[in-house]
Protein backbone atom coordinates (compact mmCIF):
# COMPACT_ATOMS: atom_id res chain seq x y z
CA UNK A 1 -65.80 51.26 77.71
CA UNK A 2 -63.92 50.28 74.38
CA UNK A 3 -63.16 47.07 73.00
CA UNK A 4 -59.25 46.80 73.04
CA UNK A 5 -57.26 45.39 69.90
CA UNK A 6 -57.67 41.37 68.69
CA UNK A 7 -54.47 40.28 68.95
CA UNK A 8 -54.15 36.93 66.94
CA UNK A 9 -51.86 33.77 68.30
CA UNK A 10 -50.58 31.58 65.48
CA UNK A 11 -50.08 28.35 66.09
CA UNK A 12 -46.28 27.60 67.80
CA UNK A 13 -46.60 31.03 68.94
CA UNK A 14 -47.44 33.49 72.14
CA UNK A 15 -48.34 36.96 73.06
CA UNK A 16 -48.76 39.49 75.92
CA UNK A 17 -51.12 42.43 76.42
CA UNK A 18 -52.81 44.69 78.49
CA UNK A 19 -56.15 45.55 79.00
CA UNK A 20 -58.49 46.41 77.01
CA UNK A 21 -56.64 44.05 74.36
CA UNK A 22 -57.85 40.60 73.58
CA UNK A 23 -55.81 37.90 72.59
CA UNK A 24 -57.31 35.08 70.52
CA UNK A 25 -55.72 31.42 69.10
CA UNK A 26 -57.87 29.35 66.53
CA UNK A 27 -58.00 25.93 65.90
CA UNK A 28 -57.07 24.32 69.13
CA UNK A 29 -57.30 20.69 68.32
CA UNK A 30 -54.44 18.51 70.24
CA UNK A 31 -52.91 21.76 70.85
CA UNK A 32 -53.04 23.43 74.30
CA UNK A 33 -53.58 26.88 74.55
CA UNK A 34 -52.50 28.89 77.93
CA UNK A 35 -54.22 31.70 78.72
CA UNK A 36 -52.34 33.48 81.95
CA UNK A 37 -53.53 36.38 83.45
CA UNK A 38 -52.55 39.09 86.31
CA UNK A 39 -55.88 40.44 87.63
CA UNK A 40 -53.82 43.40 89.77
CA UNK A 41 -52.87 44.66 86.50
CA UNK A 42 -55.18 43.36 83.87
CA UNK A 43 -51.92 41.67 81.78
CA UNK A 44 -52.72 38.62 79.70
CA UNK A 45 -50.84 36.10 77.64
CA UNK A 46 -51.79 33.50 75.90
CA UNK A 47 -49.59 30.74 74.29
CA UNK A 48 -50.78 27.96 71.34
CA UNK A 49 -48.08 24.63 71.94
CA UNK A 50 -48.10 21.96 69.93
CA UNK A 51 -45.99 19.71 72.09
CA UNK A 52 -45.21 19.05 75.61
CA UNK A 53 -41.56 18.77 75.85
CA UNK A 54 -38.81 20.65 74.12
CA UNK A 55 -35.87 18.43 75.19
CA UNK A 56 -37.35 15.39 73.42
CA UNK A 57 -36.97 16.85 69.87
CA UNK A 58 -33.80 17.96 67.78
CA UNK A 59 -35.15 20.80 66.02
CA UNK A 60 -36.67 22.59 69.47
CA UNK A 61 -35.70 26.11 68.21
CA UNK A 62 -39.56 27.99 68.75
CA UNK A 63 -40.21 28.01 72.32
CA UNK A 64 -43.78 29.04 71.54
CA UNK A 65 -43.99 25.77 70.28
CA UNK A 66 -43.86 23.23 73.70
CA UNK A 67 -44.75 23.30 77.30
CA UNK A 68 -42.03 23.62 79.15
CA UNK A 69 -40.53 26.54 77.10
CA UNK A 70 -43.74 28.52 76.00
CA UNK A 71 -45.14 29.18 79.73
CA UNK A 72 -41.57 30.76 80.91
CA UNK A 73 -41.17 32.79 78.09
CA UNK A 74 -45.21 33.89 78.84
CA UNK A 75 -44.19 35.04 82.28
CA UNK A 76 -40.60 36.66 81.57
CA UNK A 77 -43.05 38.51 78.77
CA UNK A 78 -45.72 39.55 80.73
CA UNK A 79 -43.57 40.64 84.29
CA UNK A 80 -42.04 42.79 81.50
CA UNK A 81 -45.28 44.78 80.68
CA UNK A 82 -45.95 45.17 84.68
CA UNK A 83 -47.27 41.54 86.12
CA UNK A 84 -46.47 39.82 89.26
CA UNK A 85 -45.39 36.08 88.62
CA UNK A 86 -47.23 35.41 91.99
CA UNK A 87 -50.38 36.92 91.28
CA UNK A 88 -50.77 35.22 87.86
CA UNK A 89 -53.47 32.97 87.15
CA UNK A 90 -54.09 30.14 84.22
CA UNK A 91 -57.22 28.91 82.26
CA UNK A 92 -56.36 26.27 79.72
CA UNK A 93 -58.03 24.57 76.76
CA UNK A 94 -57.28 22.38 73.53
CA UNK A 95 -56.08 19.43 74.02
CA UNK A 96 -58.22 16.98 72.52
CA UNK A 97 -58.24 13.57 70.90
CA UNK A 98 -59.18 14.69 67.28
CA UNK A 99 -57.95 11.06 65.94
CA UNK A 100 -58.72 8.12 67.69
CA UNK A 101 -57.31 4.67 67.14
CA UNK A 102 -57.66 1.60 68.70
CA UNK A 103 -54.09 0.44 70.29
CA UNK A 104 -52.99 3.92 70.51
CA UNK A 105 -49.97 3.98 72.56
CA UNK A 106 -49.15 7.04 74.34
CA UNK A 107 -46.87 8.64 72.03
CA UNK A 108 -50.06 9.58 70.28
CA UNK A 109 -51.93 10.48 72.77
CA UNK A 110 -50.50 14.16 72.60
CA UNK A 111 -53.31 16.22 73.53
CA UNK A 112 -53.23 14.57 76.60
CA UNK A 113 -49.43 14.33 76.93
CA UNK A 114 -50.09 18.10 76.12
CA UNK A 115 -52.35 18.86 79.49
CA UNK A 116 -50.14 16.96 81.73
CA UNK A 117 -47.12 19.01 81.00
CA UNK A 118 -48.95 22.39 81.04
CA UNK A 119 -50.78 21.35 83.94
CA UNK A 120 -47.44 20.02 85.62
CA UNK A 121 -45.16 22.78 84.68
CA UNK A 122 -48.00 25.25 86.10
CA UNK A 123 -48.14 23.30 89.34
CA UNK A 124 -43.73 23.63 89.29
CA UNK A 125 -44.07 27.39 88.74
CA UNK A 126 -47.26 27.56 91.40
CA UNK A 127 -49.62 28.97 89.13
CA UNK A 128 -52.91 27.91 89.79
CA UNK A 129 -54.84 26.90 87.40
CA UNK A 130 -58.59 28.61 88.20
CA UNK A 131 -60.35 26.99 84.69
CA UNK A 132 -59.97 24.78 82.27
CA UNK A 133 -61.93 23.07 78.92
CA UNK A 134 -59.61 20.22 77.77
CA UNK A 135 -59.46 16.74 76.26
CA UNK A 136 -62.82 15.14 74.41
CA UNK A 137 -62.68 15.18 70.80
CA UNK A 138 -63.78 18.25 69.22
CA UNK A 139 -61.65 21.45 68.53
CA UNK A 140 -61.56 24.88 70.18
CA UNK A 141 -61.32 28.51 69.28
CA UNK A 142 -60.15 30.63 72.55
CA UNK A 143 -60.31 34.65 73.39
CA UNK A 144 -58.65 36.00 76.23
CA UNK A 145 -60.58 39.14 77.46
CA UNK A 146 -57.77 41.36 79.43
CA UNK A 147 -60.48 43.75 80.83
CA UNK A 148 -62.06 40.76 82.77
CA UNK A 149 -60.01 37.79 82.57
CA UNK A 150 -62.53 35.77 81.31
CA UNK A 151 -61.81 33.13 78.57
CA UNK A 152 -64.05 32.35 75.88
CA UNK A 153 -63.84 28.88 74.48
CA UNK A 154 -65.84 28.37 71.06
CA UNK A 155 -66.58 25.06 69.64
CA UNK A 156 -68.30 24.02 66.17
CA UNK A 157 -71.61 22.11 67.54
CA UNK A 158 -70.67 22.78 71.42
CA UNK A 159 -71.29 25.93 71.47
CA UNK A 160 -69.75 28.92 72.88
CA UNK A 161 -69.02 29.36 76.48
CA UNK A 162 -66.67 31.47 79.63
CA UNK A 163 -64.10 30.22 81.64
């Protein structure tokens, strides 16, 4: 069995594939990335967002960049390349508090402004989330596997580990 392409997600930025392709995002700090799958199929897509809401900011032009937008466009993407919207599946992970400060209001709490409005927006669009590896403090590094499904989150001192 071969290894499929490593597709890379930028930041502000999303993907679809099929199996045996892998897509990957680095550097998952307050950042949420979406990893959304179609087991029938083996079609994956993965999304890096920055921020949680696109109607809250003027210059909203990259969908790949919030929530709301990123996770449509994800689904429109991958129903495209042969999924089923209601067989999809999530697995999430970023969002963390990289910067902490004391009287932080929640305006900079955006990591976890970040996994309420994935988590939320999945809920809307009843896709269940099956995993997740979100908030504490430390970033991620994430790699869809389409062959399996399985999501590996990598962490500098926490080690590697599937979700």
């Amino acid at each position: 069995m071969s290894e499929g392409n490593i597709i890379k997600v930028g930041m502000a930025d999303l993907n679809v594939v099929k199996a045996p392709d892998i897509l990957t995002t680095l550097g998952l700090g307050s950042c949420v990335g979406i990893a959304l799958y179609d087991p029938s199929v083996k079609v994956g897509g993965l999304a890096h967002i920055m921020l949680p809401d696109s109607k809250q900011i003027k210059n909203n032009s990259n969908i790949a960049k919030f929530a709301d937008t990123a996770i449509v466009k994800l689904i429109e993407d991958m129903v495209k390349i042969g999924a089923k919207s209601n067989r999809i599946i999530a697995k999430i992970a970023g969002g963390a508090h990289m910067f902490e400060f004391k009287n932080m209001d929640d305006m900079m709490r955006i990591g976890t402004r970040n996994i309420a409005a994935v988590t939320q927006i999945l809920e809307e669009l009843m896709i269940p989330i099956v995993a997740n590896d979100t908030g504490s403090n430390y970033g991620r590094t994430i790699e869809l596997h389409t062959t399996t499904g399985s999501l590996l989150v990598r962490t500098i001192g926490h080690g590697i580990k599937e979700i």
